[in-house]
Protein backbone atom coordinates (compact mmCIF):
# COMPACT_ATOMS: atom_id res chain seq x y z
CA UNK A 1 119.69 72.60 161.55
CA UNK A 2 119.91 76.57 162.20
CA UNK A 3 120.29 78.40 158.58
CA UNK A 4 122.35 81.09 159.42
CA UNK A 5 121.28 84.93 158.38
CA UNK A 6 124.15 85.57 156.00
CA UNK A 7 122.95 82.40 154.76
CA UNK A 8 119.27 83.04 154.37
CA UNK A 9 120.40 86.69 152.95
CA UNK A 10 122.27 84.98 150.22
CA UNK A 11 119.85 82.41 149.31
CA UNK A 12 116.86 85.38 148.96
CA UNK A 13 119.21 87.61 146.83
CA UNK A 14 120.01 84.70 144.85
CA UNK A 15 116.42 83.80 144.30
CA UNK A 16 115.20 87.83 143.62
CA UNK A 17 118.06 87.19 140.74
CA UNK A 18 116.84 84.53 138.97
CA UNK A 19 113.34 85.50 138.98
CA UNK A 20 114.19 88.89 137.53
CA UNK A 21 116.51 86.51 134.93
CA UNK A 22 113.39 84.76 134.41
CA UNK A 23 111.07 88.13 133.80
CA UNK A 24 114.06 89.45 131.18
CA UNK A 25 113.62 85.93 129.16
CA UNK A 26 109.89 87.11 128.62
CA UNK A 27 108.69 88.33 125.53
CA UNK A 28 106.04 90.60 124.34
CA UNK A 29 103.58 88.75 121.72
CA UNK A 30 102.44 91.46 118.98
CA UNK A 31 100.04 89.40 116.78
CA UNK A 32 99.88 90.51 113.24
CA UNK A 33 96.15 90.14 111.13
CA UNK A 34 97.21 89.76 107.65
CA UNK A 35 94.86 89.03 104.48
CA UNK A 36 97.38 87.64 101.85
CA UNK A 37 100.87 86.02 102.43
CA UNK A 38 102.71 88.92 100.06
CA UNK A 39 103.86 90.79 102.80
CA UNK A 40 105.00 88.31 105.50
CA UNK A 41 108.20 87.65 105.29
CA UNK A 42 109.20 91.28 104.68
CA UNK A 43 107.02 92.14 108.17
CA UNK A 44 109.28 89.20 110.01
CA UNK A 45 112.51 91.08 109.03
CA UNK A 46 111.29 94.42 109.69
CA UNK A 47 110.42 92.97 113.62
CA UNK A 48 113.74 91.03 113.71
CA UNK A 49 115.33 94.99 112.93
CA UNK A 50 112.82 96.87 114.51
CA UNK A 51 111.43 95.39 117.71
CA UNK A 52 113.57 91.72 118.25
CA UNK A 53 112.61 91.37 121.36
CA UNK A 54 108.79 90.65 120.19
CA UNK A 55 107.10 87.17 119.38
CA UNK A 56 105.61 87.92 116.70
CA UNK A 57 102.33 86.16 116.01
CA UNK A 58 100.99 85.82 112.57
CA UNK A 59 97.19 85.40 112.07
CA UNK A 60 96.70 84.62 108.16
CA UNK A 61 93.16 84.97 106.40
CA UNK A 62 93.63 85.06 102.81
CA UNK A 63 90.07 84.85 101.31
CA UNK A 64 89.46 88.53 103.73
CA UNK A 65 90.70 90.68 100.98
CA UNK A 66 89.18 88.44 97.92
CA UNK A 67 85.85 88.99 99.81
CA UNK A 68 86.69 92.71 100.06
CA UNK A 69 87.68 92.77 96.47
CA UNK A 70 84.83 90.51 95.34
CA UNK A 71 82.26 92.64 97.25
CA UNK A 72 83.72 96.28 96.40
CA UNK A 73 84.31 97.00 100.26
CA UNK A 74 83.74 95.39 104.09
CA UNK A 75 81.08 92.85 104.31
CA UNK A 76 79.41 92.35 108.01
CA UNK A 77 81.26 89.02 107.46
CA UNK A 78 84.47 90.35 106.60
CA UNK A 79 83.62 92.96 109.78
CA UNK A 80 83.12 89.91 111.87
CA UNK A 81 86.08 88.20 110.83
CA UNK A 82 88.61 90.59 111.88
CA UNK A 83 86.72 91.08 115.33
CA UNK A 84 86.66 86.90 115.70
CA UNK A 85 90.52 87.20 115.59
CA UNK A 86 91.69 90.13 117.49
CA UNK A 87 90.01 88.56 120.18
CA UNK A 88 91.08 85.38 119.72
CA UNK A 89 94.93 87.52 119.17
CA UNK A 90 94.12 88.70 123.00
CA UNK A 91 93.18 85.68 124.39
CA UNK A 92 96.25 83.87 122.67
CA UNK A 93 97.92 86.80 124.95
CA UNK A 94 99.30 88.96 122.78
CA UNK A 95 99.37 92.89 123.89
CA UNK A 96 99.55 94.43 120.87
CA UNK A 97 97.68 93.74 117.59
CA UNK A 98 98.96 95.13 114.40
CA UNK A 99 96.76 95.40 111.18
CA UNK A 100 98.63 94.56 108.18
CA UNK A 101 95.92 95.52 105.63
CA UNK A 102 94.47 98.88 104.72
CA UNK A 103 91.26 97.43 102.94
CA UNK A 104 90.15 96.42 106.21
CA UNK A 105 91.58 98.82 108.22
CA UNK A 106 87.93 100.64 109.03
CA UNK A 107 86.46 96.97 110.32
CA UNK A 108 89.60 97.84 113.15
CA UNK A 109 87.83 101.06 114.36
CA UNK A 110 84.66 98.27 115.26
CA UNK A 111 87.51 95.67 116.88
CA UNK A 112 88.99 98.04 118.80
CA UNK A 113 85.63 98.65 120.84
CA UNK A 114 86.00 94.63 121.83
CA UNK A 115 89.53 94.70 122.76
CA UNK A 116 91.59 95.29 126.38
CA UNK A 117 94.81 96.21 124.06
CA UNK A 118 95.47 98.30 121.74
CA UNK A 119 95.04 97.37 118.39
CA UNK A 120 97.24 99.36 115.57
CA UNK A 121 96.90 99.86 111.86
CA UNK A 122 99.81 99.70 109.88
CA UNK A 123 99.19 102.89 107.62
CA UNK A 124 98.13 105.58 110.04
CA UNK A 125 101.63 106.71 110.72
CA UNK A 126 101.76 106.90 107.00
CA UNK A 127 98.95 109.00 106.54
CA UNK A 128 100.04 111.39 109.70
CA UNK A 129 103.10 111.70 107.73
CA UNK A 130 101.53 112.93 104.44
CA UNK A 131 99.48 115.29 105.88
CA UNK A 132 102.28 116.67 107.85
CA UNK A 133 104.49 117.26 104.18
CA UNK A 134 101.98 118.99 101.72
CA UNK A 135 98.67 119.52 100.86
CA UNK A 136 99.03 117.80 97.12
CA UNK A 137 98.35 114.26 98.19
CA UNK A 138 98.53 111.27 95.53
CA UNK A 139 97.27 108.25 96.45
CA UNK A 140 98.30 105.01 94.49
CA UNK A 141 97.04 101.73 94.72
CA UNK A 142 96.14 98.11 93.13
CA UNK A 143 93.04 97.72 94.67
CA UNK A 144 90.30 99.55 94.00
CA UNK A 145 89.29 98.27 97.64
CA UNK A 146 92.31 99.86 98.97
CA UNK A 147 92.22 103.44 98.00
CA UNK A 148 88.98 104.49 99.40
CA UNK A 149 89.50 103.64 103.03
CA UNK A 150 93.21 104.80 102.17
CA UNK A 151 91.81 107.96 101.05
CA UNK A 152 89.46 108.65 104.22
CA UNK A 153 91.82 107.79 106.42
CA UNK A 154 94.38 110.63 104.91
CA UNK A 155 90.99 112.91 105.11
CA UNK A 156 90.43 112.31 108.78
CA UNK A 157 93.72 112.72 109.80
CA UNK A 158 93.73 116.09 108.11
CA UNK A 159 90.78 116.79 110.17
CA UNK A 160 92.31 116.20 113.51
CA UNK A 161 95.67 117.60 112.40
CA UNK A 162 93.54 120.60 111.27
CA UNK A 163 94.90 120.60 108.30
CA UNK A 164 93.77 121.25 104.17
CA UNK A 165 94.80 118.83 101.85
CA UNK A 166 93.64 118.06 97.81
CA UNK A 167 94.03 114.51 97.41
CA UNK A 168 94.17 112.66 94.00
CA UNK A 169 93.00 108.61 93.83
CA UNK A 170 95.39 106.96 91.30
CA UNK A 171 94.35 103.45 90.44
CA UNK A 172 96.88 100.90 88.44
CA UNK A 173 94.10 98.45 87.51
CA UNK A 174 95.14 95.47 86.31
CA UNK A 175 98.44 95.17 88.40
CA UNK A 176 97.47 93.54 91.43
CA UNK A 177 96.39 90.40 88.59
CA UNK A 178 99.63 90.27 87.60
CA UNK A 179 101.47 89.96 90.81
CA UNK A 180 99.01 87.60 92.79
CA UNK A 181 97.41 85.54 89.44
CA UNK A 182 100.32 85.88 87.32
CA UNK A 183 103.44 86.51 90.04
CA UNK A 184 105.19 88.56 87.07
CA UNK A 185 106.62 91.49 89.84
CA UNK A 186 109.00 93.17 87.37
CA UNK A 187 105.76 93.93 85.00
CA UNK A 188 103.59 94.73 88.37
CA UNK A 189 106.35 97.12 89.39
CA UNK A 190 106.58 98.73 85.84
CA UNK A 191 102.99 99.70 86.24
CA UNK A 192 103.22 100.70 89.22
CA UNK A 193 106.69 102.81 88.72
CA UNK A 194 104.84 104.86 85.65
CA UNK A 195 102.37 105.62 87.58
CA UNK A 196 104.21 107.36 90.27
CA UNK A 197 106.51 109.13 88.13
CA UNK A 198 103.64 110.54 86.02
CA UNK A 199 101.31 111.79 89.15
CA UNK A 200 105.13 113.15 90.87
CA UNK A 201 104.81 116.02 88.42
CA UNK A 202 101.53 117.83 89.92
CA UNK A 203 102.18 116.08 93.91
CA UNK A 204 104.01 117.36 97.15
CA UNK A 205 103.42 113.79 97.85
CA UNK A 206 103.20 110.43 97.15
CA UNK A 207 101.40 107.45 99.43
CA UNK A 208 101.29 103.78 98.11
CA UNK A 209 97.95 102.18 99.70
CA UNK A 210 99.25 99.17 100.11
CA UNK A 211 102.50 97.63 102.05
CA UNK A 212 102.60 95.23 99.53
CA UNK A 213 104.35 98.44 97.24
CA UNK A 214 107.08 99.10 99.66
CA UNK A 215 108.73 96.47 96.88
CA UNK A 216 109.66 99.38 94.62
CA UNK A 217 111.22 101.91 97.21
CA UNK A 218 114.88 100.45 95.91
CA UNK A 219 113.50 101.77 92.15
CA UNK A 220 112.12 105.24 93.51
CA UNK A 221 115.27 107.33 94.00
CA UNK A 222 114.72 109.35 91.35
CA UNK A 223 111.65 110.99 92.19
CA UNK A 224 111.99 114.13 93.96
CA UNK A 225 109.34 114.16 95.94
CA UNK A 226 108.37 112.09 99.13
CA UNK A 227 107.01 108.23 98.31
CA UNK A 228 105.46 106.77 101.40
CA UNK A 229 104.80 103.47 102.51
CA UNK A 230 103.41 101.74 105.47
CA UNK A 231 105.12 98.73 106.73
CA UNK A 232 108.41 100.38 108.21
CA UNK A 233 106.63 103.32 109.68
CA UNK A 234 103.69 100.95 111.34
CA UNK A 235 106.31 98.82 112.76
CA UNK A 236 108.04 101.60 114.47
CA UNK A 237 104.69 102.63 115.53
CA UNK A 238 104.87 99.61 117.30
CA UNK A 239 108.19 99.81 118.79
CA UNK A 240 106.88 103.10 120.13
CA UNK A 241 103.51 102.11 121.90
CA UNK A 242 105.73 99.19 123.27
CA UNK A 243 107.86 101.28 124.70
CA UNK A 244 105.31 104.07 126.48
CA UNK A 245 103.66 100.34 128.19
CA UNK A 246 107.22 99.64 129.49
């Protein structure tokens, strides 16, 4: 039987439709390298605002940052760790990795040399950011881990930004215990909260080292000065680098 060419125009039209129906229904994977669990959930609703069109992947290692912490910085383990699973993240097919943590945010420079994709960290918008706003730069954290690499980054973004900037490392020891050991958050935050409104006097601005802190933005509205924190601005990092790939 002859198919007839209005016919076999039809049918191709039809077909170029659903296959471009079919492309739309793909997602973009984005696999996320955390080290603890405190910050999951508020990452999933920052992707369902941000960027819901992503699958979001989580890749969980919790003993990564007790090994940091434990050790006083990277270990060639830890180092190997977080290479191990951004390229297991690729081969999983994800094209984007994002790094949740900023303790091992310096074993991502090494992963990054192993990768086809481009793998993010969550606080280098963050630092970009404080740079940009003053030179008085206060750096809080939990972990003593933390605030060095948080520090260096801030100092080699400077660098490239050309840019002078007088930082000051503010550690609130003890609070990280409470949250993770104890999981008393109104007495972590309290630590935390005097802390920033004590080093707000002498700052042009504030960062909190870890996206774990974001939890006291809703307290910080009376501080004058700029608080920063990582998680939003790394997500729309992300949005952003998914958009230039198309």
């Amino acid at each position: 039987m002859k198919v007839s060419g209005r016919l076999q125009r039809e049918a191709l039209i039809s077909s170029k439709t659903s296959l471009k129906k079919g492309v739309r229904k793909l997602k973009k994977k984005v696999a996320v390298i955390h080290t603890n669990l405190l910050t999951v959930m508020d990452l999933k609703e920052l992707f369902k605002e941000i960027v819901p069109e992503v699958e979001m992947i989580n890749i969980i290692d919790d003993s990564l940052l007790e090994d940091v912490m434990r050790s006083g910085g990277l270990t060639e383990s830890v180092i190997k760790r977080i290479c191990i699973y951004a390229i297991q993240a690729e081969e999983m097919g994800a094209h984007i990795i994002l790094n949740q943590c900023s303790s091992v945010g310096e074993a991502v420079d090494v992963a990054r040399n192993m990768l086809t994709i481009p793998y993010l960290k969550i606080d280098e918008p963050m630092a970009r950011e404080a740079v940009k706003i003053g030179r008085r730069i206060s750096v809080i954290g939990t972990v003593a881990t933390t605030l060095d690499p948080s520090v260096r980054l801030i100092e080699r973004t400077a660098a490239e930004l050309d840019k002078k900037v007088d930082i000051n490392k503010v550690l609130v020891d003890g609070a990280i215990r409470v949250l993770m050991e104890e999981g008393d958050r109104e007495k972590h935050n309290r630590m935390v909260l005097g802390a920033i409104e004590e080093v707000a006097k002498n700052s042009d601005v504030i960062v909190l080292a870890q996206g774990s802190m974001a939890i006291l933005l809703p307290y910080l509205n009376h501080i004058k000065i700029p608080v920063l924190t990582s998680p939003r601005s790394g997500v729309e990092q992300l949005k952003h680098v998914l958009e230039l790939e198309g």
